[in-house]
N, C-alpha and C. Protein backbone atom coordinates (compact mmCIF):
# COMPACT_ATOMS: atom_id res chain seq x y z
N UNK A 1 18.53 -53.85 13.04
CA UNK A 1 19.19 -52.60 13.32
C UNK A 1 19.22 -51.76 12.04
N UNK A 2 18.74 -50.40 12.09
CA UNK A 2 18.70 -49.73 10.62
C UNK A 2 20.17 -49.03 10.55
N UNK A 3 20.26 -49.01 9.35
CA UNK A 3 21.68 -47.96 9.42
C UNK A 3 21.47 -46.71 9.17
N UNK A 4 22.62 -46.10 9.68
CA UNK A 4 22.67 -44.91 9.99
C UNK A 4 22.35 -43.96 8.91
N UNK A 5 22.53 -44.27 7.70
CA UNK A 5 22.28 -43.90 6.01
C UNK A 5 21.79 -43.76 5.68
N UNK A 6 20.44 -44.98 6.06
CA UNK A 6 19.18 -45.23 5.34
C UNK A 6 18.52 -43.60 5.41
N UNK A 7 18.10 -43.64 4.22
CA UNK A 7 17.57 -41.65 3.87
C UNK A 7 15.79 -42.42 4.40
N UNK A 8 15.54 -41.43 4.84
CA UNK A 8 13.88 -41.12 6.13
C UNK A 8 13.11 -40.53 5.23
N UNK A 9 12.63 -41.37 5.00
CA UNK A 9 11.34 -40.22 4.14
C UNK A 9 9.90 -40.29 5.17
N UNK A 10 9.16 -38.61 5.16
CA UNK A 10 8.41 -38.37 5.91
C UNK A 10 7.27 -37.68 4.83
N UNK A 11 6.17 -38.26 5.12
CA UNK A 11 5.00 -37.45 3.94
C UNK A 11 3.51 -37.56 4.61
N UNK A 12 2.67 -36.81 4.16
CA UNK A 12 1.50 -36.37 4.36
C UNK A 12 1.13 -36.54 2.99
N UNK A 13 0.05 -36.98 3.01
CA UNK A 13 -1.12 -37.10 2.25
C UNK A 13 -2.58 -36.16 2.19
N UNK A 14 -2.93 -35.67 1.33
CA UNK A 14 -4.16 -34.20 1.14
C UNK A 14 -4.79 -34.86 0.24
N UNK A 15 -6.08 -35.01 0.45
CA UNK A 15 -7.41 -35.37 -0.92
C UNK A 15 -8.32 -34.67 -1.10
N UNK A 16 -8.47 -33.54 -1.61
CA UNK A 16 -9.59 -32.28 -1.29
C UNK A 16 -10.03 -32.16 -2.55
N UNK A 17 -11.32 -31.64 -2.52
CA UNK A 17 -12.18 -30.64 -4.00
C UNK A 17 -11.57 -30.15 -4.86
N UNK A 18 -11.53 -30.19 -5.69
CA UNK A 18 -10.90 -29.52 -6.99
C UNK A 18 -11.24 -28.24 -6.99
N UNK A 19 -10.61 -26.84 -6.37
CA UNK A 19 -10.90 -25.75 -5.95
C UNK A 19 -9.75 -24.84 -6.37
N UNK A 20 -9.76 -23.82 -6.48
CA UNK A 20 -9.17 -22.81 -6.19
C UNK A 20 -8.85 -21.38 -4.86
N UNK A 21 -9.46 -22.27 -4.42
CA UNK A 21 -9.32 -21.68 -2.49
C UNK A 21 -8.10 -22.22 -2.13
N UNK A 22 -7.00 -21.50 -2.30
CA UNK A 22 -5.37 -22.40 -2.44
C UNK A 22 -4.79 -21.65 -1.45
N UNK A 23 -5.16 -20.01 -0.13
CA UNK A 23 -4.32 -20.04 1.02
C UNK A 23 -3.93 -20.77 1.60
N UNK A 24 -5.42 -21.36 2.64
CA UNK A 24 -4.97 -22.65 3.54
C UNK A 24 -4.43 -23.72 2.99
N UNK A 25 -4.13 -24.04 1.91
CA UNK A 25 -3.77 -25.33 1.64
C UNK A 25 -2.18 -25.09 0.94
N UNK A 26 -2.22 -24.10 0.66
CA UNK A 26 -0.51 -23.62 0.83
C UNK A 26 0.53 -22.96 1.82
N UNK A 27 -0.38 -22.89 2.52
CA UNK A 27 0.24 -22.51 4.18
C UNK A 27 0.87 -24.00 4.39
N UNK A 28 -0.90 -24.61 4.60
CA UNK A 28 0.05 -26.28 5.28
C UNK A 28 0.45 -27.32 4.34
N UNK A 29 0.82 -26.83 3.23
CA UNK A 29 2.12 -28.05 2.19
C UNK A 29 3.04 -27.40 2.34
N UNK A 30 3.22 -25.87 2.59
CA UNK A 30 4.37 -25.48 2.79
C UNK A 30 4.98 -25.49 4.54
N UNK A 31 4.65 -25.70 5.04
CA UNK A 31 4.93 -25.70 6.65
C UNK A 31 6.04 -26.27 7.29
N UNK A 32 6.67 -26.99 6.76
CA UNK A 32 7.95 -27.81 6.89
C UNK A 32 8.81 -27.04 6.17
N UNK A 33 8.66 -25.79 5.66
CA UNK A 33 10.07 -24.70 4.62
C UNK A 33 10.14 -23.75 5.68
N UNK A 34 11.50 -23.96 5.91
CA UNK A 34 12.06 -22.48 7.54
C UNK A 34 12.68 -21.48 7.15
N UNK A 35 12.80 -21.24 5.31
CA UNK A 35 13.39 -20.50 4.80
C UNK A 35 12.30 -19.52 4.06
N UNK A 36 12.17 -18.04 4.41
CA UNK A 36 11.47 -17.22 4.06
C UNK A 36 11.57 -17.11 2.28
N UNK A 37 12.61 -16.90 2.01
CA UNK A 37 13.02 -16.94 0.29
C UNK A 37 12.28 -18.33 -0.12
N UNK A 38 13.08 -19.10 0.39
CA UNK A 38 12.69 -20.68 -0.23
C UNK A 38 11.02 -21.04 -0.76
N UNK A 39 10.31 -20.38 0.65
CA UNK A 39 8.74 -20.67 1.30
C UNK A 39 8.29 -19.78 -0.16
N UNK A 40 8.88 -18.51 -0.39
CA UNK A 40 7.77 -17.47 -1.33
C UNK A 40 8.42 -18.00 -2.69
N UNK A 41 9.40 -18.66 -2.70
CA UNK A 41 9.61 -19.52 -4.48
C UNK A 41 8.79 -20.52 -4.73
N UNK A 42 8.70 -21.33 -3.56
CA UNK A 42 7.92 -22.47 -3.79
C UNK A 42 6.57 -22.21 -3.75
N UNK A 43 5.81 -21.39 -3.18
CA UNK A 43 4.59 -20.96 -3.06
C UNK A 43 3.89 -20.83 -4.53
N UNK A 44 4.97 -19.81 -4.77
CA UNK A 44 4.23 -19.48 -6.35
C UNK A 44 4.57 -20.96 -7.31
N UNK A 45 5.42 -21.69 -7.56
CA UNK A 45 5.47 -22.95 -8.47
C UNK A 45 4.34 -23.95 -7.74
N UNK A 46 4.49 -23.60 -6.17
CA UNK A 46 2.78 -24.52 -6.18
C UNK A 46 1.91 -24.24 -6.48
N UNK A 47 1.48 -23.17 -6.65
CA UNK A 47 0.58 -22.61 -6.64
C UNK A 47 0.10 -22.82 -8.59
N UNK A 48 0.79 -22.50 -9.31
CA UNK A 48 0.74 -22.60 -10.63
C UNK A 48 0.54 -24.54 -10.90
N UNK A 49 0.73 -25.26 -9.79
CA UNK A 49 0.94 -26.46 -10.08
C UNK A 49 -0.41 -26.63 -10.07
N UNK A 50 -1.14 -26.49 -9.01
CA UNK A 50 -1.99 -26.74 -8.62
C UNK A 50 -3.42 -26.15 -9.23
N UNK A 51 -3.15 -24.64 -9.62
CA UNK A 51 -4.31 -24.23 -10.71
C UNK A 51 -4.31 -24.86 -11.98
N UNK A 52 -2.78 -25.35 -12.46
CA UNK A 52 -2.95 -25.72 -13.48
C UNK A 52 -3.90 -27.61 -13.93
N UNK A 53 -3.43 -28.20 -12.44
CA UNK A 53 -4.58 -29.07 -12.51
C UNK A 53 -5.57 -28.97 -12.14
N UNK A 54 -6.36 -28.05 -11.29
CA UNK A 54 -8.02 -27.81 -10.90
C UNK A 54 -8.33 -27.66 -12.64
N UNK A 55 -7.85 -26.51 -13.39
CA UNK A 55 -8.18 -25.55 -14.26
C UNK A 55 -8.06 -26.54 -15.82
N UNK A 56 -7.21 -27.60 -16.05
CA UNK A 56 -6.75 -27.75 -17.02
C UNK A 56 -7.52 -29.21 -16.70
N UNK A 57 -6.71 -30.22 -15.64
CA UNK A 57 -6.79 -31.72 -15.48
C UNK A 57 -7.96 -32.04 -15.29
N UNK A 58 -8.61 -31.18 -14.05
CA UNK A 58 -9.78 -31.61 -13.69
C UNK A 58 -11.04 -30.66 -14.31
N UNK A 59 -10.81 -29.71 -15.49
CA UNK A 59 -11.69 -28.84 -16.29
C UNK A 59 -12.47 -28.32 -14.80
N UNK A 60 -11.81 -27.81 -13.84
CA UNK A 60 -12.70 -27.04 -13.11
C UNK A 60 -13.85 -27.60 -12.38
N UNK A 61 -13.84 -28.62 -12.17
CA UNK A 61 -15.21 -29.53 -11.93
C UNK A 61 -14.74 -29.92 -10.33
N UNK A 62 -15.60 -29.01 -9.55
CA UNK A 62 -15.35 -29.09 -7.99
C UNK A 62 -15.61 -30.90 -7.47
N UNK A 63 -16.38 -31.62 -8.55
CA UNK A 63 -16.94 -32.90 -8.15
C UNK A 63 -15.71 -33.65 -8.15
N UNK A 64 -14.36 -33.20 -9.08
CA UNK A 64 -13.37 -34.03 -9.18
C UNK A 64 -12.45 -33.44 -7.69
N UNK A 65 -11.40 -34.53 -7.97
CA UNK A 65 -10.46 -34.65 -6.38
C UNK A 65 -9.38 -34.33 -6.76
N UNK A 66 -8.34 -33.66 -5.99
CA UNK A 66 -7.09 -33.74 -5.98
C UNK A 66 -6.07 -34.16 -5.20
N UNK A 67 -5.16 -35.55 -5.60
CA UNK A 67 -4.61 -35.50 -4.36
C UNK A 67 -2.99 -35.33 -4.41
N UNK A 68 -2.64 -34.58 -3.07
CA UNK A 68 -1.00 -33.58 -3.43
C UNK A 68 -0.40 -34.97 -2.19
N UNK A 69 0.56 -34.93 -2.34
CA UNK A 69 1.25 -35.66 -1.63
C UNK A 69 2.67 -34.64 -1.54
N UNK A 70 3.15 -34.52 0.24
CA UNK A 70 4.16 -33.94 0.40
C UNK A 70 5.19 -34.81 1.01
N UNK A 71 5.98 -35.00 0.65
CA UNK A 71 7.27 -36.36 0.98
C UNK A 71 8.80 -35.15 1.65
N UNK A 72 9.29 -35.34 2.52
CA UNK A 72 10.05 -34.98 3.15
C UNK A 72 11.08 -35.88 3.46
N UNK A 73 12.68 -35.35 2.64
CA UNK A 73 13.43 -36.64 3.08
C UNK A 73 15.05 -35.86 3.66
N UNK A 74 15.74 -36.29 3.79
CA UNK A 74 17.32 -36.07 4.16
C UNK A 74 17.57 -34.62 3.30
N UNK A 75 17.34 -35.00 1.82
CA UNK A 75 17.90 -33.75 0.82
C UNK A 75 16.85 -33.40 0.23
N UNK A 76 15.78 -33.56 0.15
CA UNK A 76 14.63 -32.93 -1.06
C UNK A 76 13.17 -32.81 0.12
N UNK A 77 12.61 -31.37 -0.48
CA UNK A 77 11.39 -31.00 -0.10
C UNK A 77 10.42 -31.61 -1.11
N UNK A 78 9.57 -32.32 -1.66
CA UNK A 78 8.75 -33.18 -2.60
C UNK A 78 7.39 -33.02 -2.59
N UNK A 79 6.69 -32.70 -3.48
CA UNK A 79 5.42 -32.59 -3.57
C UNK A 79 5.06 -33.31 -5.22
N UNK A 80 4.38 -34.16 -5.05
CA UNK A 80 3.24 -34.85 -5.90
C UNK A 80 1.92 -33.87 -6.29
N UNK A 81 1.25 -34.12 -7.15
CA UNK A 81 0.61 -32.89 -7.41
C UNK A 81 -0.49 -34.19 -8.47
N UNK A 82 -1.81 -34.49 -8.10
CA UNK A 82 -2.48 -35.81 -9.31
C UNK A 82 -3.92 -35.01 -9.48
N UNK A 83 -3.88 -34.94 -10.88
CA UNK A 83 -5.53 -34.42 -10.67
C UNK A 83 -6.59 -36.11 -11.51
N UNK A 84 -7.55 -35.32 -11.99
CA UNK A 84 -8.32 -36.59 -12.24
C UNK A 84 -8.69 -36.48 -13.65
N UNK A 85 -7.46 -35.87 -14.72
CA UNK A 85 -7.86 -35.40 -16.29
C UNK A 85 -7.20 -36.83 -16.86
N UNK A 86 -6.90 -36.24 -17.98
CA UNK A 86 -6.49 -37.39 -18.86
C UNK A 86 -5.30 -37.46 -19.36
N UNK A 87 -4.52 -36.17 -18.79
CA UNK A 87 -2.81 -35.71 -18.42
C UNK A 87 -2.67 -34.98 -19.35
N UNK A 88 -1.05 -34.40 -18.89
CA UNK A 88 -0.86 -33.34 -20.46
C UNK A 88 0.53 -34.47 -21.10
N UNK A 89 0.24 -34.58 -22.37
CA UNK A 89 0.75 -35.34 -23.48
C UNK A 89 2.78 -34.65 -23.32
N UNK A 90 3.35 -35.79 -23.40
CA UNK A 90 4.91 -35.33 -23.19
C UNK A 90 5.14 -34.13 -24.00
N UNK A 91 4.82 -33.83 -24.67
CA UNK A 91 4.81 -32.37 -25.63
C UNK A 91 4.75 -31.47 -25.58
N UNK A 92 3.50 -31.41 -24.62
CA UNK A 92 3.25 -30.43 -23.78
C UNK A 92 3.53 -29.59 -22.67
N UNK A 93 4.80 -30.57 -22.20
CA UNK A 93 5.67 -30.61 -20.66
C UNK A 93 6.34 -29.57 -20.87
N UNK A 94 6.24 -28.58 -22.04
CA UNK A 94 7.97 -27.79 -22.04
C UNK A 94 7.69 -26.68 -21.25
N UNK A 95 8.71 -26.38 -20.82
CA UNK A 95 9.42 -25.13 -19.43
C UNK A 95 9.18 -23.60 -20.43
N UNK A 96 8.47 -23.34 -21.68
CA UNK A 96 9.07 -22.28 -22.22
C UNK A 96 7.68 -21.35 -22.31
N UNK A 97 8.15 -20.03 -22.37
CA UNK A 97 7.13 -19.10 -22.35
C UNK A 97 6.03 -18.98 -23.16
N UNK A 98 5.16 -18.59 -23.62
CA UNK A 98 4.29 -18.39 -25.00
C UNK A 98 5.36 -17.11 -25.71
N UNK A 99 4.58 -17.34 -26.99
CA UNK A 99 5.20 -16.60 -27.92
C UNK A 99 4.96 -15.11 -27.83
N UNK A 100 3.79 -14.82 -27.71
CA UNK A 100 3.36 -13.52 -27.39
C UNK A 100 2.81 -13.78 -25.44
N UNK A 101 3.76 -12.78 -25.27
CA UNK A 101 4.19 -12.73 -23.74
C UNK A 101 2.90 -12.44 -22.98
N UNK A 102 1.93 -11.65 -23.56
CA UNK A 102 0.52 -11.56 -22.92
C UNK A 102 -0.41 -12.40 -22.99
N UNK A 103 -0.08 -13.30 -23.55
CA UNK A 103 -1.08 -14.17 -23.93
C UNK A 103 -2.13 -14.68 -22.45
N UNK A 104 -2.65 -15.25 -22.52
CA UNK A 104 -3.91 -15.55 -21.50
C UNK A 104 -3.38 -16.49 -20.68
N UNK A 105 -2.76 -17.62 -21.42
CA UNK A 105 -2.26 -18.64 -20.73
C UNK A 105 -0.24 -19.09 -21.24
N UNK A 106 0.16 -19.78 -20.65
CA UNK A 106 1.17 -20.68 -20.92
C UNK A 106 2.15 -20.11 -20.10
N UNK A 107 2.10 -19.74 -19.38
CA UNK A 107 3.24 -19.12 -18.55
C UNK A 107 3.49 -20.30 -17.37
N UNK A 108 2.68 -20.71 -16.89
CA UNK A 108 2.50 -21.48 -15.64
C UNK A 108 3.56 -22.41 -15.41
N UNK A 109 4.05 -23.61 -16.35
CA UNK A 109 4.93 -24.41 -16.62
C UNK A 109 6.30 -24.19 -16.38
N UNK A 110 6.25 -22.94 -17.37
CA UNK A 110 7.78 -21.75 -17.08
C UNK A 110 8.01 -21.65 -15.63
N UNK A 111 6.64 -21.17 -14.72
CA UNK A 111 7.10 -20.40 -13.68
C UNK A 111 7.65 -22.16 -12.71
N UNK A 112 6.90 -22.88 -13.28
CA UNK A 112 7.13 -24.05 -12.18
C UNK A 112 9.00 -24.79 -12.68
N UNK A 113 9.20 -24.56 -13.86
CA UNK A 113 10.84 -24.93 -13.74
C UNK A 113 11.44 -24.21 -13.07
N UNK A 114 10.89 -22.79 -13.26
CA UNK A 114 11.90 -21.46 -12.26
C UNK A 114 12.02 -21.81 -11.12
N UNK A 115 11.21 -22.36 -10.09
CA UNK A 115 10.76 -22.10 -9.09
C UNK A 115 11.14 -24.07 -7.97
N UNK A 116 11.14 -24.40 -9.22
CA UNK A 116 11.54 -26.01 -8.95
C UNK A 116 12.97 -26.65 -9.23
N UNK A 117 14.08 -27.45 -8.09
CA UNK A 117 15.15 -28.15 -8.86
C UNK A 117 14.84 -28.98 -9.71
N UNK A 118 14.11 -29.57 -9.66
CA UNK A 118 13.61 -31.18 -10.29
C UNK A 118 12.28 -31.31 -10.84
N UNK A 119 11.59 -31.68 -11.81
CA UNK A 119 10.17 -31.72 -12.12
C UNK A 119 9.94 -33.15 -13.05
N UNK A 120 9.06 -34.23 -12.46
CA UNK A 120 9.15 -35.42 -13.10
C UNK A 120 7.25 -35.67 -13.50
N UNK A 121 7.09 -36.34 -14.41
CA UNK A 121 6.07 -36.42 -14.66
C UNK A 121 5.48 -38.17 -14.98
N UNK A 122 4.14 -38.29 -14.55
CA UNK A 122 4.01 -39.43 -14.58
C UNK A 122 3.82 -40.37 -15.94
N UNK A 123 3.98 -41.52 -16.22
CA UNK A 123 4.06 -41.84 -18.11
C UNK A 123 2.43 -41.40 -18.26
N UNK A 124 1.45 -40.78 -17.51
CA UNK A 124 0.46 -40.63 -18.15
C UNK A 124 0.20 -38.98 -18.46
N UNK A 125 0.95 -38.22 -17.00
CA UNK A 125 0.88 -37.05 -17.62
C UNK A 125 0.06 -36.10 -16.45
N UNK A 126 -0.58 -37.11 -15.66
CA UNK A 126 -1.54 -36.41 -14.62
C UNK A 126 -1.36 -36.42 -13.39
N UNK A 127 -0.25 -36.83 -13.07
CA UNK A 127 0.64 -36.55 -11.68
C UNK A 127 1.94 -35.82 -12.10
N UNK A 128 2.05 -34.53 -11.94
CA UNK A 128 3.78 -34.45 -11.71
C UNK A 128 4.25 -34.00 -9.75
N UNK A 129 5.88 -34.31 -10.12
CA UNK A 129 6.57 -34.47 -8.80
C UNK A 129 7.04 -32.95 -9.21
N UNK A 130 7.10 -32.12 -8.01
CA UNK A 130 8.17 -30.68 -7.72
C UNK A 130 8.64 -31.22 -6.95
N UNK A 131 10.58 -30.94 -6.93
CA UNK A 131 11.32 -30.95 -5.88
C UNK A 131 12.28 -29.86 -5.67
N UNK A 132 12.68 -29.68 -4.55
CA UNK A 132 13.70 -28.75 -4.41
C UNK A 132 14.61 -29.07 -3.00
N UNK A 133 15.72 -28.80 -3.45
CA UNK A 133 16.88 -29.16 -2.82
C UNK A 133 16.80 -28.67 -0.68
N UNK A 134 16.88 -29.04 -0.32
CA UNK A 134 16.97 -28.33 0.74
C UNK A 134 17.59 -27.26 1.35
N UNK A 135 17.10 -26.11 1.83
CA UNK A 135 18.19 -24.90 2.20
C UNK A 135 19.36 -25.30 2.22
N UNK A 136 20.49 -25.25 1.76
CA UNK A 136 21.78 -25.57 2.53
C UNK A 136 22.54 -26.95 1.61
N UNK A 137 21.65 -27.58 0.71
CA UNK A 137 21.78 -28.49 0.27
C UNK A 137 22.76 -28.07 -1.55
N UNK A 138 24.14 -28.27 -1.66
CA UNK A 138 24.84 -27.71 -2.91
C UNK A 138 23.65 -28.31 -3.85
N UNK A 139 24.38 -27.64 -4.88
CA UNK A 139 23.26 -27.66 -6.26
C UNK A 139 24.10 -28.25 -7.13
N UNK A 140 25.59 -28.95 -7.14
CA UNK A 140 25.51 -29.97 -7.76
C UNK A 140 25.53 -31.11 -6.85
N UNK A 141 26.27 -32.70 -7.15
CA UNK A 141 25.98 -34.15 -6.61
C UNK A 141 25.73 -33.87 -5.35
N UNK A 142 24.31 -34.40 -4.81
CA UNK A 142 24.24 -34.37 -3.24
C UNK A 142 24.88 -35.65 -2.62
N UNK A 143 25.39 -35.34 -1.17
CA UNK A 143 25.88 -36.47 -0.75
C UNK A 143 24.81 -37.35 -0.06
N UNK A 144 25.13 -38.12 0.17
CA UNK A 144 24.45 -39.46 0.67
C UNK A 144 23.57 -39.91 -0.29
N UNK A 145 23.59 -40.20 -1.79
CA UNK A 145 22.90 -40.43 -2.54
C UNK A 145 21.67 -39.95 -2.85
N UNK A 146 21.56 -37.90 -2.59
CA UNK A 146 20.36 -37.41 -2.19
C UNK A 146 19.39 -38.02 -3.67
N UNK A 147 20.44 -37.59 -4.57
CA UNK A 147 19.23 -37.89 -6.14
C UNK A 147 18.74 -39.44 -5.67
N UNK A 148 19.00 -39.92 -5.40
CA UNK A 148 18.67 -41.02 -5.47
C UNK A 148 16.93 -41.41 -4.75
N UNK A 149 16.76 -39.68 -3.69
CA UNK A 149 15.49 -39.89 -2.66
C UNK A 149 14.47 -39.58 -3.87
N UNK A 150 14.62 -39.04 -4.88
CA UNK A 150 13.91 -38.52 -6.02
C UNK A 150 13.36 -39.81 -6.96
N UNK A 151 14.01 -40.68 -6.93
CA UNK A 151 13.85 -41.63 -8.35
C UNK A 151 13.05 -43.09 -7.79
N UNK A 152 13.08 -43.04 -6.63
CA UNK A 152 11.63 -43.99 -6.12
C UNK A 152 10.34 -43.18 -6.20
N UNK A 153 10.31 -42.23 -6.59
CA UNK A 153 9.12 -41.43 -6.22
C UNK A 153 7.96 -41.07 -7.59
N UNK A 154 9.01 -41.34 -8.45
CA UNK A 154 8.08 -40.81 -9.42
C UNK A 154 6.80 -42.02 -10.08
């Protein structure tokens, strides 16, 4: 008999080309968000997630794979994000802008803390997790041990 508690996790699995053809494939990772605001925050932090590994992890090389994993549970919307590089070094992880604001690159990272509750990375560097709370879900301690759907995952 399961109990009534036990938190449900529900996920889909995606293994596609290392591309930048990112409509269709952000329509359906996002398809399970019923919140119009929610859907166009998360869009753009996926979206930066995901160029940033075609572009960076996998140097652009359509021959390499990517695979996103979307996990759906009680309190957290979850997406996995793995390309096939050699990761970015803990150093590299930081949330902060470039110095000169025009610069070409470094913004991407920024936009994905904005846009994300939670961001975990793997000890190698080439998978990170985005999460975000569910519509409706307070933004501090979730009940039913929501943090807790987060920390098997990474």
């Amino acid at each position: 008999m399961l109990s009534r508690y036990r938190p449900i996790f529900r996920w889909a699995d995606f293994i596609l080309p290392s591309t930048l053809q990112l409509s269709p494939l952000l329509e359906l990772l996002l398809e399970p968000v019923d919140c119009q605001e929610t859907s166009c925050r998360l869009q753009l932090g996926l979206q930066e997630a995901i160029v940033n590994a075609v572009r960076h992890g996998n140097a652009g090389d359509p021959g390499k794979c990517l695979r996103i994993r979307r996990i759906l549970t009680p309190n957290w919307l979850i997406w996995q994000i793995q390309d096939e590089g050699k990761g970015l070094p803990g150093s590299a992880r930081l949330a902060c802008l470039p110095e000169q604001l025009d610069a070409n690159h470094g913004r991407g990272l920024f936009l994905m803390h904005q846009c994300f509750d939670d961001i975990r990375w793997s000890s190698r560097g080439n998978r990170v997790q985005l999460a975000c709370r569910r519509p409706g879900q307070p933004a501090g301690t979730l009940s039913d041990g929501g943090n807790q759907d987060l920390s098997v995952l990474v």
